[in-house]
Each structure stands twice: as C-alpha cells, then as structure tokens.
PDB file of N, CA and C in Angstrom:
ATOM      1  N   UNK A   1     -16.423 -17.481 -34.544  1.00  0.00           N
ATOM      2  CA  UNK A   1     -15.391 -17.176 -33.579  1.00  0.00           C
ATOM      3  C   UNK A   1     -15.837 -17.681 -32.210  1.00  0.00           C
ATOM      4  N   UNK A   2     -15.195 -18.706 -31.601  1.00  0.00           N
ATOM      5  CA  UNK A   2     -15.651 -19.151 -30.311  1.00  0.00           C
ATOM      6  C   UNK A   2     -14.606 -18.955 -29.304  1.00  0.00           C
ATOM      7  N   UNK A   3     -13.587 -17.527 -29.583  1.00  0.00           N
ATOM      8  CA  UNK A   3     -12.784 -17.610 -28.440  1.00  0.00           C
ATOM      9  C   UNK A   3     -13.351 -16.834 -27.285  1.00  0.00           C
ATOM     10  N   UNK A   4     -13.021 -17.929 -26.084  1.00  0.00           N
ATOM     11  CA  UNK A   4     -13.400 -16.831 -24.975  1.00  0.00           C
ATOM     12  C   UNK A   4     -12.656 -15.874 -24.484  1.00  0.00           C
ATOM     13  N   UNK A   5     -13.755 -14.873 -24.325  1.00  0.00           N
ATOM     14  CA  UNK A   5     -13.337 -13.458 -23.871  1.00  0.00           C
ATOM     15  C   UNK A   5     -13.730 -12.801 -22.889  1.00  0.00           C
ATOM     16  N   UNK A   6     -13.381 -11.927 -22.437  1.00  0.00           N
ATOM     17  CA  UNK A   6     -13.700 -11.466 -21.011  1.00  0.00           C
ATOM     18  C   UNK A   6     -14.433  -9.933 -20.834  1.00  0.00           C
ATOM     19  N   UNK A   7     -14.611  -9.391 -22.170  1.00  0.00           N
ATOM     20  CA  UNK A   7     -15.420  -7.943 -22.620  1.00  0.00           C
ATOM     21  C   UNK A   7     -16.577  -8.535 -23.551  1.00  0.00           C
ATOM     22  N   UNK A   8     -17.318  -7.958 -24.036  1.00  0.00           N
ATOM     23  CA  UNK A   8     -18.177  -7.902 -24.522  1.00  0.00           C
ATOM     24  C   UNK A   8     -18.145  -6.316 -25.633  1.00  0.00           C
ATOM     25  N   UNK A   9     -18.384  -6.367 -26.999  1.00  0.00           N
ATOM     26  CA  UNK A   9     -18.101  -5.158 -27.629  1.00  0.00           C
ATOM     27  C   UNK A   9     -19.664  -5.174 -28.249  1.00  0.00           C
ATOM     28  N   UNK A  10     -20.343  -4.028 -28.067  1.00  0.00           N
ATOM     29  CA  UNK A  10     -21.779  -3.605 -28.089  1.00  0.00           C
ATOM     30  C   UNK A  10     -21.301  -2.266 -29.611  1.00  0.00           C
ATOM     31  N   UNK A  11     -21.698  -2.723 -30.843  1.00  0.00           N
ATOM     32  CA  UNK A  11     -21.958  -1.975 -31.622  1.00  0.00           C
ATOM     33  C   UNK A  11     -23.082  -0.993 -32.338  1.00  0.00           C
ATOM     34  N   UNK A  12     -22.899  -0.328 -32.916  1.00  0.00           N
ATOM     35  CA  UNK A  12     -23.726   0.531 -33.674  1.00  0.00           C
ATOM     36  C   UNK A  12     -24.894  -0.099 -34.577  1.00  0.00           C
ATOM     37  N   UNK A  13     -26.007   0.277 -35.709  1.00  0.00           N
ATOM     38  CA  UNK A  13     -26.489  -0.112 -36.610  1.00  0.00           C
ATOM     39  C   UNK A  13     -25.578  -1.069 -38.006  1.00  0.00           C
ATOM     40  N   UNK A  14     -24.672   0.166 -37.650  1.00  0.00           N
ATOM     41  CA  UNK A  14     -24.075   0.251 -39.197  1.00  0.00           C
ATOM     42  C   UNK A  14     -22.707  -1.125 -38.651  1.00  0.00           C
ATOM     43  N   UNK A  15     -23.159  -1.537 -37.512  1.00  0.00           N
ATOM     44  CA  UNK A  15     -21.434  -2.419 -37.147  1.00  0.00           C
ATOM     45  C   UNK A  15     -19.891  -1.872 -36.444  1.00  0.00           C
ATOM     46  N   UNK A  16     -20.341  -1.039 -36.500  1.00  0.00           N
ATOM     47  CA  UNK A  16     -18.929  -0.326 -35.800  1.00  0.00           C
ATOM     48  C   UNK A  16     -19.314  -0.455 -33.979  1.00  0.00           C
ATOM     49  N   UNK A  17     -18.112  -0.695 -33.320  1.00  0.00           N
ATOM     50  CA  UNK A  17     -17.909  -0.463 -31.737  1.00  0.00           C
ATOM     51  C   UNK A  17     -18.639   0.891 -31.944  1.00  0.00           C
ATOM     52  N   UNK A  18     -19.206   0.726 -30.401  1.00  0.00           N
ATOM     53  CA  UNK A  18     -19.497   2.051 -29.583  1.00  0.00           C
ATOM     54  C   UNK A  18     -19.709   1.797 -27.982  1.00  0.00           C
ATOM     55  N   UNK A  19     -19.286   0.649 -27.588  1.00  0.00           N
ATOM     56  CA  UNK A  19     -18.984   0.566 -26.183  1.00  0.00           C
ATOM     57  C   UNK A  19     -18.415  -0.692 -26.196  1.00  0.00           C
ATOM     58  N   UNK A  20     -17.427  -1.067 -24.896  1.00  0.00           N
ATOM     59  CA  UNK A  20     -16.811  -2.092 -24.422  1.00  0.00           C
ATOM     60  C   UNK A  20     -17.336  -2.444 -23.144  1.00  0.00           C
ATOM     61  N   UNK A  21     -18.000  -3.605 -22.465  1.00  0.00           N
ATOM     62  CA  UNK A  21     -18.321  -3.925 -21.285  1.00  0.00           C
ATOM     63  C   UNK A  21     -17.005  -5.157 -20.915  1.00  0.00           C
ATOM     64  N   UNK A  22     -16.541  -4.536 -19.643  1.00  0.00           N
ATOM     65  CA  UNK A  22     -15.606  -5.564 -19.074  1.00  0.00           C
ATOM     66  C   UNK A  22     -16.085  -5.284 -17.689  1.00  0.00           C
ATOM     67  N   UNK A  23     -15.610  -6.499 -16.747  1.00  0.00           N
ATOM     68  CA  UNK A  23     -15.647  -7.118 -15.739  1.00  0.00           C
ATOM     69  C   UNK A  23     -15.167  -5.402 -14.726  1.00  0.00           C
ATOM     70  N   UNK A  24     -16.172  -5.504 -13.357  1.00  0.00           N
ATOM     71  CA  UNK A  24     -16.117  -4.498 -12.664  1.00  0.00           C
ATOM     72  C   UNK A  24     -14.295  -4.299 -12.109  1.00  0.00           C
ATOM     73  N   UNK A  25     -14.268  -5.676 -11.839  1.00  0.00           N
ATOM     74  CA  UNK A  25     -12.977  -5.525 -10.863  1.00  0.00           C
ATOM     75  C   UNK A  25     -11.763  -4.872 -12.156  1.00  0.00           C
ATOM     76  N   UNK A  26     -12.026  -5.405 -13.392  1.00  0.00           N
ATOM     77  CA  UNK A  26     -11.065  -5.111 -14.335  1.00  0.00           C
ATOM     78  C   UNK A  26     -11.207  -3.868 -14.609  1.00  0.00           C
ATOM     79  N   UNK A  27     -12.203  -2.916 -14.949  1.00  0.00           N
ATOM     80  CA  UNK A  27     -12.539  -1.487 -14.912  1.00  0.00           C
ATOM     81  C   UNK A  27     -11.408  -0.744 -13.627  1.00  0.00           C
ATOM     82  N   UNK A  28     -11.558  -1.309 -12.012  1.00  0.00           N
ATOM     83  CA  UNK A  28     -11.229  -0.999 -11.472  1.00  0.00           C
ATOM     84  C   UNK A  28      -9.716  -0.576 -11.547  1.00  0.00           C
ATOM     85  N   UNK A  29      -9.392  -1.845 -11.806  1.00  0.00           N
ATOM     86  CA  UNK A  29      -7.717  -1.583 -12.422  1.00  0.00           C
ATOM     87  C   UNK A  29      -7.543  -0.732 -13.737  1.00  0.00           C
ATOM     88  N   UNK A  30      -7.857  -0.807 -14.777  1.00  0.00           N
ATOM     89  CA  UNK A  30      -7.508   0.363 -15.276  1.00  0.00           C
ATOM     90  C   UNK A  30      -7.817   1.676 -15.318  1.00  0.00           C
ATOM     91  N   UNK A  31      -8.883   1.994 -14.034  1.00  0.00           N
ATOM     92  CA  UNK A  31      -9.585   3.178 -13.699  1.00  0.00           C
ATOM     93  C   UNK A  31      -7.795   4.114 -12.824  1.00  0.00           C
ATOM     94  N   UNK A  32      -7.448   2.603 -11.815  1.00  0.00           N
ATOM     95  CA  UNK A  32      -6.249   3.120 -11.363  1.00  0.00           C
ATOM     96  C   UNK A  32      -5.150   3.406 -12.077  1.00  0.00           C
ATOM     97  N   UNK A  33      -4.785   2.758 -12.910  1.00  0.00           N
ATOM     98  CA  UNK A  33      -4.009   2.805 -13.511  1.00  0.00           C
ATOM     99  C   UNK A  33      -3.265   4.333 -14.424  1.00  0.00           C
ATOM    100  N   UNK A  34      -4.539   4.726 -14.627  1.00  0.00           N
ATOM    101  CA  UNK A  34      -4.855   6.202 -15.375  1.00  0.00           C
ATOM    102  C   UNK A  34      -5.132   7.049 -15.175  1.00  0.00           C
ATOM    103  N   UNK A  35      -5.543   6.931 -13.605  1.00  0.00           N
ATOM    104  CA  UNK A  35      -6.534   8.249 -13.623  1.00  0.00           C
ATOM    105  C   UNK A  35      -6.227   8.454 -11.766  1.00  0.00           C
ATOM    106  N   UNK A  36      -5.574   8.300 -11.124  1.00  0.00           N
ATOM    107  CA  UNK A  36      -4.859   8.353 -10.085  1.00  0.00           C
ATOM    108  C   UNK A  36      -4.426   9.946  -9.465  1.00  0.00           C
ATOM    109  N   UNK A  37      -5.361  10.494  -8.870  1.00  0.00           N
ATOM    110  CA  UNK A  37      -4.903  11.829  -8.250  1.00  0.00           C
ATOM    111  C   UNK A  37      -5.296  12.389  -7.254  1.00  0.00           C
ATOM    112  N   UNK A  38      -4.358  12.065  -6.245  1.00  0.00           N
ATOM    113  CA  UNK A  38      -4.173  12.755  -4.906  1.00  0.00           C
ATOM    114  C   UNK A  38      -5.711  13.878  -4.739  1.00  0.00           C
ATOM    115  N   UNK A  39      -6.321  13.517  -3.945  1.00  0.00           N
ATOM    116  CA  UNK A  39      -7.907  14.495  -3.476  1.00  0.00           C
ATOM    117  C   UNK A  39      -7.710  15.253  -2.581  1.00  0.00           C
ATOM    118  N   UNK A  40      -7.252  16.353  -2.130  1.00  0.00           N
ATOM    119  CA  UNK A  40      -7.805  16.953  -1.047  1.00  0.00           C
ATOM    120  C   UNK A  40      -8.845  17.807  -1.019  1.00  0.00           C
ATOM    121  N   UNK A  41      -9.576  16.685   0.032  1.00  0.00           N
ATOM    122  CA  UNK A  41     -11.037  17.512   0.809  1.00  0.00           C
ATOM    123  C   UNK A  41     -11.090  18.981   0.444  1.00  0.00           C
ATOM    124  N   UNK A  42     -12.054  19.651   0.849  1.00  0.00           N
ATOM    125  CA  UNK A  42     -12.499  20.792   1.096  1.00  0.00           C
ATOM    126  C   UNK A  42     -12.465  20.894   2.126  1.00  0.00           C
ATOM    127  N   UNK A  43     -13.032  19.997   3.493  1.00  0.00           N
ATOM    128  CA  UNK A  43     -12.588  20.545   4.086  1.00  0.00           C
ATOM    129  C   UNK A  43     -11.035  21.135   5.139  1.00  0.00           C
ATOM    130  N   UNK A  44     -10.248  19.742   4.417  1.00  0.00           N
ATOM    131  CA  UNK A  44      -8.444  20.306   4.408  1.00  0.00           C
ATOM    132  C   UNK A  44      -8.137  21.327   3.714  1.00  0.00           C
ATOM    133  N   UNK A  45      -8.839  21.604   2.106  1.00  0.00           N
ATOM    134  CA  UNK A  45      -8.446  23.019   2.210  1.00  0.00           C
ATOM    135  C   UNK A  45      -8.682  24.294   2.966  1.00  0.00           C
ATOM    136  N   UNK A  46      -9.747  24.196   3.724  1.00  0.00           N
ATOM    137  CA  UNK A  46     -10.002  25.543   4.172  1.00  0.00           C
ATOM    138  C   UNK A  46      -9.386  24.959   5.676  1.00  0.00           C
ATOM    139  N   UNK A  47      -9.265  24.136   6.186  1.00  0.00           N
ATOM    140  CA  UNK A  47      -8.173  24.271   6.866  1.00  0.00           C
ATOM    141  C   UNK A  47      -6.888  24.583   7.146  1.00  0.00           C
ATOM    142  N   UNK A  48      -6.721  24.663   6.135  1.00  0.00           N
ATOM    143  CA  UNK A  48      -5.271  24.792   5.557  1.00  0.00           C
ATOM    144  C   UNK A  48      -5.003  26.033   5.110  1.00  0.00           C
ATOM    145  N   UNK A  49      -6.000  27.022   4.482  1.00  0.00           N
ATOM    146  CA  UNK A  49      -6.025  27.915   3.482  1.00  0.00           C
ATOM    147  C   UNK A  49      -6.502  29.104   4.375  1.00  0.00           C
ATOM    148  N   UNK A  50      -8.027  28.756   4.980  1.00  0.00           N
ATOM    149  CA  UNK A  50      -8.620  29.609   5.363  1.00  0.00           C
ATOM    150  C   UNK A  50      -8.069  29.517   6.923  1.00  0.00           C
ATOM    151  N   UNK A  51      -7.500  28.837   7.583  1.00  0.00           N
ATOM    152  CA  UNK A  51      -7.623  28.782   9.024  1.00  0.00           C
ATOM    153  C   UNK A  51      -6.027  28.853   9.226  1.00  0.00           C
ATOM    154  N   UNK A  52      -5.562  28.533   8.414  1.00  0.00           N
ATOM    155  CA  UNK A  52      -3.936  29.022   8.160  1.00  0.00           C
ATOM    156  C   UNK A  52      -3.064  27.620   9.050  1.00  0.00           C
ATOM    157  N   UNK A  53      -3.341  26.288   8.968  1.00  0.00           N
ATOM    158  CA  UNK A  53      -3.378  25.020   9.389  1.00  0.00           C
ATOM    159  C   UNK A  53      -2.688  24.733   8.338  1.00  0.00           C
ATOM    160  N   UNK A  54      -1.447  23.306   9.184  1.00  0.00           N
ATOM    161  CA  UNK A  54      -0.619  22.874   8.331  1.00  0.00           C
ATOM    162  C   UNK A  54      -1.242  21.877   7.662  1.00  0.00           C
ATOM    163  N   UNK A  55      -0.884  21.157   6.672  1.00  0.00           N
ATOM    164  CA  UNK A  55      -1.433  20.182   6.172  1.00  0.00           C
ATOM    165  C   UNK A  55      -1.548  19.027   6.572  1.00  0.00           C
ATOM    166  N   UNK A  56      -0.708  18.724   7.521  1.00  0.00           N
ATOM    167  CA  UNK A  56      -0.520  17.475   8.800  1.00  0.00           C
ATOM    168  C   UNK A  56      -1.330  18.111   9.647  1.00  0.00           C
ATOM    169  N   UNK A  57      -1.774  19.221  10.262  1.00  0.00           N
ATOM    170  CA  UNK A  57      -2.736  19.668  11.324  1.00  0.00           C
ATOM    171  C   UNK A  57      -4.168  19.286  10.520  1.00  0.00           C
ATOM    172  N   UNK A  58      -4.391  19.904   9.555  1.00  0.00           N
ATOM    173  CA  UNK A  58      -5.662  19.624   8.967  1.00  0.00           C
ATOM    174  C   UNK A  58      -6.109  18.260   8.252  1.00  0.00           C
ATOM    175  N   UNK A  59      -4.872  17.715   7.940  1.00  0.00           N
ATOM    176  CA  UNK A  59      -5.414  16.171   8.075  1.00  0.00           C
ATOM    177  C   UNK A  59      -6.213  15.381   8.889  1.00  0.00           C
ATOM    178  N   UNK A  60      -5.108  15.697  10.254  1.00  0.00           N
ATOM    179  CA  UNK A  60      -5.342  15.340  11.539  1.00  0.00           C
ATOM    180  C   UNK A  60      -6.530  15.605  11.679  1.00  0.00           C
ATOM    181  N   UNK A  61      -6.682  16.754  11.762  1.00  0.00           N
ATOM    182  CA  UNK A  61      -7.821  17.704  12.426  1.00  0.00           C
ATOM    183  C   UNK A  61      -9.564  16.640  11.508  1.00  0.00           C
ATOM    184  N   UNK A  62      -9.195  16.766  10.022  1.00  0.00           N
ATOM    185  CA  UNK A  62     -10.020  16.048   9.024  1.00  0.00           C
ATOM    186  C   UNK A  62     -10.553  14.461   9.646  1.00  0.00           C
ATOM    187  N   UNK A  63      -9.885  14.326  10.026  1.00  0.00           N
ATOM    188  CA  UNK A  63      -9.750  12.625  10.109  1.00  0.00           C
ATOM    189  C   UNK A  63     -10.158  12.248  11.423  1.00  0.00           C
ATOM    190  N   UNK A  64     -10.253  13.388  12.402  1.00  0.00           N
ATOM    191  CA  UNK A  64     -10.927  13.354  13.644  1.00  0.00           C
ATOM    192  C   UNK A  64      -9.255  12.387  14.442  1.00  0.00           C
ATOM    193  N   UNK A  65      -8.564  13.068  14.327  1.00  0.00           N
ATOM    194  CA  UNK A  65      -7.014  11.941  15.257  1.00  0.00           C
ATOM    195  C   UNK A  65      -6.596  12.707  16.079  1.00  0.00           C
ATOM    196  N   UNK A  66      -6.805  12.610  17.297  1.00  0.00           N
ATOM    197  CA  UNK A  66      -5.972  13.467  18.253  1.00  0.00           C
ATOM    198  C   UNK A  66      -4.686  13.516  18.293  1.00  0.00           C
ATOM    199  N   UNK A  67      -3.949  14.645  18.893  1.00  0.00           N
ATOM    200  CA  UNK A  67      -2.458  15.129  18.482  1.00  0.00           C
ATOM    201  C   UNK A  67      -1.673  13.621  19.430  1.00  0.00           C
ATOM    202  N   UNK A  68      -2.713  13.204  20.531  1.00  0.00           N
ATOM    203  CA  UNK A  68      -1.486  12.547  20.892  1.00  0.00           C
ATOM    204  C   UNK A  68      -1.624  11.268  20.386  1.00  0.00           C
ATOM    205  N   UNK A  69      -2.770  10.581  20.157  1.00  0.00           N
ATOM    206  CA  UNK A  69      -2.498   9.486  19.115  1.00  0.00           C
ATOM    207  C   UNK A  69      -1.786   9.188  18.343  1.00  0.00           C
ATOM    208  N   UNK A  70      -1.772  10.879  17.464  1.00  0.00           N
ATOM    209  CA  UNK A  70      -0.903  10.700  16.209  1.00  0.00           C
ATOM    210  C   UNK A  70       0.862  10.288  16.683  1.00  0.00           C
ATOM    211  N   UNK A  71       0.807  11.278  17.760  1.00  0.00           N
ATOM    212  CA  UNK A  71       2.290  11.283  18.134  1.00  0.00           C
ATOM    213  C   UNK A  71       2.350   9.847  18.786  1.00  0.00           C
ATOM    214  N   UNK A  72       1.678   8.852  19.296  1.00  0.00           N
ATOM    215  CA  UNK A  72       1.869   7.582  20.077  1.00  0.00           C
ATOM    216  C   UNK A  72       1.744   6.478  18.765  1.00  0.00           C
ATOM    217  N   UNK A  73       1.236   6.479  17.325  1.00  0.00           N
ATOM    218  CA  UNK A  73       1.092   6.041  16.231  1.00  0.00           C
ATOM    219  C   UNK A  73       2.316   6.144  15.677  1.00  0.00           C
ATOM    220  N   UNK A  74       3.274   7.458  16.088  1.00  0.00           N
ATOM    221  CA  UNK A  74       4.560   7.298  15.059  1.00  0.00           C
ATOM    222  C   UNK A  74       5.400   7.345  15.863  1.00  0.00           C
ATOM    223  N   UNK A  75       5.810   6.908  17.326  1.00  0.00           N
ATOM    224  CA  UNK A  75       6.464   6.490  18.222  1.00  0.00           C
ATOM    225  C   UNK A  75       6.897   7.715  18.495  1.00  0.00           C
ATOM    226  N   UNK A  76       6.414   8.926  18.465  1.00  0.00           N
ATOM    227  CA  UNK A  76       7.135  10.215  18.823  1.00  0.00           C
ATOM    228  C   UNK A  76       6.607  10.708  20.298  1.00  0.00           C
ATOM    229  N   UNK A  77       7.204  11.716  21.010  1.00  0.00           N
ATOM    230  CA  UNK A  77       6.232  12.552  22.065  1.00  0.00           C
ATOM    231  C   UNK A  77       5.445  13.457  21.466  1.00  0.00           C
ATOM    232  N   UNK A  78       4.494  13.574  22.152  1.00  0.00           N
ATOM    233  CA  UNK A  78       3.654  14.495  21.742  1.00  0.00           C
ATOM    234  C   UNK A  78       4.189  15.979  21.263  1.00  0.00           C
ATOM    235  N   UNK A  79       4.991  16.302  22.207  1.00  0.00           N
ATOM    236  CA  UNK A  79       5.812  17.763  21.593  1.00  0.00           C
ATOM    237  C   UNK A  79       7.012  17.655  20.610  1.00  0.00           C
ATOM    238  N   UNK A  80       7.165  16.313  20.289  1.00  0.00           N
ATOM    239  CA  UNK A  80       8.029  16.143  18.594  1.00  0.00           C
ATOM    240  C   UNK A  80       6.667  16.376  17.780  1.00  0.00           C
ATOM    241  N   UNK A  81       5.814  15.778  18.228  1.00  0.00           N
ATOM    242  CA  UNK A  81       4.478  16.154  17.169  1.00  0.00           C
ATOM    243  C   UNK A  81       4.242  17.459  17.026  1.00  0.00           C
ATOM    244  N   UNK A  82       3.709  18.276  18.015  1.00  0.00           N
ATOM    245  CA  UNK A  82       3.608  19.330  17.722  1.00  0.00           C
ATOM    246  C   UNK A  82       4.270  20.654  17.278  1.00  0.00           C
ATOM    247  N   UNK A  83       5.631  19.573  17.441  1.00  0.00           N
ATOM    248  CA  UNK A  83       6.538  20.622  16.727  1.00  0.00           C
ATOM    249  C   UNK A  83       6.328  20.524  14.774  1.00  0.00           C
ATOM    250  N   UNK A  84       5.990  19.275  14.697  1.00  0.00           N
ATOM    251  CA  UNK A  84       5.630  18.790  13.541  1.00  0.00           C
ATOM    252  C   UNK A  84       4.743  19.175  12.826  1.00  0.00           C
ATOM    253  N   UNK A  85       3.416  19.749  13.668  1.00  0.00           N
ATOM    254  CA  UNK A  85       2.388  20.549  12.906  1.00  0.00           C
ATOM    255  C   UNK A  85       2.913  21.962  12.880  1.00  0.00           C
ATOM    256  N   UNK A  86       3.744  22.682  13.526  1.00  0.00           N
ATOM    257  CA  UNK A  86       4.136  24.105  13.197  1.00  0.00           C
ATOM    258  C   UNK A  86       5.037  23.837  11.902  1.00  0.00           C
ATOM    259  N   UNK A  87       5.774  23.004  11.437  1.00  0.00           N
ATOM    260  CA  UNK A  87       7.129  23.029  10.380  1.00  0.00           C
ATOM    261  C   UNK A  87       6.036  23.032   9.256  1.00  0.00           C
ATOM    262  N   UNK A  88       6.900  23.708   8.099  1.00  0.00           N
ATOM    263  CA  UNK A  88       6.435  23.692   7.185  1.00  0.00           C
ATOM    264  C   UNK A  88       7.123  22.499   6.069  1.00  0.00           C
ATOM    265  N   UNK A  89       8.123  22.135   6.936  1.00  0.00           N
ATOM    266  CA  UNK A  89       8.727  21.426   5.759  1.00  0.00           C
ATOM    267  C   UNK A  89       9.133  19.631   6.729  1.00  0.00           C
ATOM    268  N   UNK A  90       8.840  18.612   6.642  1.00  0.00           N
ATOM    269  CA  UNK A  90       8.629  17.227   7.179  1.00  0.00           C
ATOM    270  C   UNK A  90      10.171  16.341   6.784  1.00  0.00           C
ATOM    271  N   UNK A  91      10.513  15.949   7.351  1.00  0.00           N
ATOM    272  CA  UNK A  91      11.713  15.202   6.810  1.00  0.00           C
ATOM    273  C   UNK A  91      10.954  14.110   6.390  1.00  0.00           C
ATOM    274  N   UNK A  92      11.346  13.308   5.277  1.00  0.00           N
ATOM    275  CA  UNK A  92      10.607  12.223   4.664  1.00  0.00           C
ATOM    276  C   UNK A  92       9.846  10.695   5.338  1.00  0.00           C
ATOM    277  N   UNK A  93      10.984  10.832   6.806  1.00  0.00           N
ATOM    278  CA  UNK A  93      10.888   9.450   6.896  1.00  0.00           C
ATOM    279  C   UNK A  93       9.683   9.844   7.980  1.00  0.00           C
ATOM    280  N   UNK A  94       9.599  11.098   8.493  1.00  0.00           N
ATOM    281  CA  UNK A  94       8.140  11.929   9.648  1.00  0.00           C
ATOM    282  C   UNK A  94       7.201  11.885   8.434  1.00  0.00           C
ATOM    283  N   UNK A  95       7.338  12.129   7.480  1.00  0.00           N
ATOM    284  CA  UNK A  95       6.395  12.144   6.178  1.00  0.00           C
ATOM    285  C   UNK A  95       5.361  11.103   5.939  1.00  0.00           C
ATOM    286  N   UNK A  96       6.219  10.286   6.078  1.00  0.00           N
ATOM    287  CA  UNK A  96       5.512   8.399   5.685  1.00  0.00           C
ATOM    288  C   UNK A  96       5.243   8.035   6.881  1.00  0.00           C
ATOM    289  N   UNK A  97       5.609   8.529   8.036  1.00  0.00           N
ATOM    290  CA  UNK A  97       5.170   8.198   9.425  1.00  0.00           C
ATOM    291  C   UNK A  97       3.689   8.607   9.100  1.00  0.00           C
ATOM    292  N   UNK A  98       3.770   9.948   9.166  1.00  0.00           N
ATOM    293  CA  UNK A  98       2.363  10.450   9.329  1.00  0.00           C
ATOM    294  C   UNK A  98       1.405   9.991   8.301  1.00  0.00           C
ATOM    295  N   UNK A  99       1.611  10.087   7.435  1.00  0.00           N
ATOM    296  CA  UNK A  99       0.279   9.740   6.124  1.00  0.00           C
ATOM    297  C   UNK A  99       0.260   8.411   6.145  1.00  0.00           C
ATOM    298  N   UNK A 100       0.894   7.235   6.847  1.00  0.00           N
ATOM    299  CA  UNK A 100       0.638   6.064   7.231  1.00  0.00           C
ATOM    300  C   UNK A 100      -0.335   6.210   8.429  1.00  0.00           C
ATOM    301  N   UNK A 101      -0.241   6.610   9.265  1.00  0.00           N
ATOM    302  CA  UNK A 101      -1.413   7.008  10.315  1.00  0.00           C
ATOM    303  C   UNK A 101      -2.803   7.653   9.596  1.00  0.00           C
ATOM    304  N   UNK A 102      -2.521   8.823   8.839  1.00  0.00           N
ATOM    305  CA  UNK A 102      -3.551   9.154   8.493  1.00  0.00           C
ATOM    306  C   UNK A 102      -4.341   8.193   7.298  1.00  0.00           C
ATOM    307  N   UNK A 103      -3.779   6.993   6.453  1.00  0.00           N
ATOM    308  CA  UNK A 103      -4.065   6.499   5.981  1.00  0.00           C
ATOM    309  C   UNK A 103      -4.220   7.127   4.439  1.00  0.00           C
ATOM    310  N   UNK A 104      -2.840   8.071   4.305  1.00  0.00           N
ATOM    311  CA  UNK A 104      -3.003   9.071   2.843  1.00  0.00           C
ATOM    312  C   UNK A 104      -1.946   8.504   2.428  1.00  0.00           C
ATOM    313  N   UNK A 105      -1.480   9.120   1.101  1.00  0.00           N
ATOM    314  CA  UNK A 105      -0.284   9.578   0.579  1.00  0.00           C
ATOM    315  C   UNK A 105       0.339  10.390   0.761  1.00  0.00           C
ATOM    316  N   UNK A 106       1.759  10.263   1.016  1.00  0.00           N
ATOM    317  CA  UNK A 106       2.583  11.244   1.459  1.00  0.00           C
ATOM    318  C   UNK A 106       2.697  12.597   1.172  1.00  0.00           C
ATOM    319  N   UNK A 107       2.691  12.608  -0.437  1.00  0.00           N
ATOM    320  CA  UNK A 107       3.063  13.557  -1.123  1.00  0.00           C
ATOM    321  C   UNK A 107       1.640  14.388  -0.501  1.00  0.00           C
ATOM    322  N   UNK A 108       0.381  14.212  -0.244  1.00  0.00           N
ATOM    323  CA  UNK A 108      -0.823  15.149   0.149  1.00  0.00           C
ATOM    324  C   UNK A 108      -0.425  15.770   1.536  1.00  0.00           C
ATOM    325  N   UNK A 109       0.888  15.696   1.948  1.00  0.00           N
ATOM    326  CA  UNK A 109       0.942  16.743   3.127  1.00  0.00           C
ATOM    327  C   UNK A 109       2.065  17.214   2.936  1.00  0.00           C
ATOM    328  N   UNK A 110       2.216  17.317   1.636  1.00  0.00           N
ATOM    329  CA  UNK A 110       3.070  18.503   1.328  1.00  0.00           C
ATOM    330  C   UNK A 110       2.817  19.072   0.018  1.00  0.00           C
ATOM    331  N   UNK A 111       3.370  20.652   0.003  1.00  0.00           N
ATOM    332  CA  UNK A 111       2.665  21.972  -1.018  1.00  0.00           C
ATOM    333  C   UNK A 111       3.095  21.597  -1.971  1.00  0.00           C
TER     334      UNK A 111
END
C-alpha cells in the first residue's frame, strides 16, 4: 500500500489499532469541532456569585477594562454603560457589542 496519508495508525502485538497520530493543526480542528464549551473563570464566578456582579461587570472587571473604555469601545456613554452593568437582561445587539470588546462569546454574559 503506497497511498499517502496524513495519520499514522500505531497498533497492538496482536495487529489491531490502538492509537492514531495526526498532524497538530488537524487535532486542533477536530478538538474544536467537538468539544467546544464556553469557560468561565473562577474568578468571574465569584464575581458574579460571591460579590453579587453582573456578568458584563465581572468580565470587565476579569479582563482588567475600565468602565469607560468599555463604553468608548461600543460607541456608548459611559452612563449607557453603566446602566448596562446594573441590567440583568442585554439587548442582543449591546450583547455582541460587549463580548466583542471583551474578546468572549456572547452567550458567556448571559445566565
């Protein structure tokens, strides 16, 4: 068999598979592919949990971003922002504003 291939299959005594070696970057992609889930820190949770911080405050707060950055990052005033860390609930398009600044996913600043 001389086709080229891009894994390598590492068997047993007896001939049977027991590992597949493929290319790092290719691992990478199907690492994403499958296994993809939103992280929040520890220390956003206890910001959040223990300090009673919104999840856009404790991002913020996580990520070291001052309130008015954030608010000059999503073309808002600072007191649309901070009205933004008291709400519990984000209209979508403030949603993707913010976790584009913070450099997250949306859905992680909300419950």
């Amino acid at each position: 068999m001389n086709t080229l291939t891009n894994y390598q299959i590492i068997n047993n005594k007896a001939g049977k598979p027991l590992f597949v070696v493929i290319p790092y970057d290719e691992f990478q992609l199907i690492q994403k592919q499958f296994s993809y889930e939103p992280v929040l820190p520890n220390e956003v949770v206890g910001l959040h949990i223990m300090e009673d911080k919104s999840l856009l405050c404790a991002w913020r707060e996580y990520k070291n971003i001052l309130p008015e950055t954030m608010a000059e990052s999503m073309g808002i005033t600072i007191a649309e922002y901070t009205a933004l860390e008291k709400a519990n609930i984000l209209a979508s398009h403030m949603l993707t504003k913010a976790a584009n600044v913070l450099g997250i996913d949306a859905e992680l600043l909300t419950e």
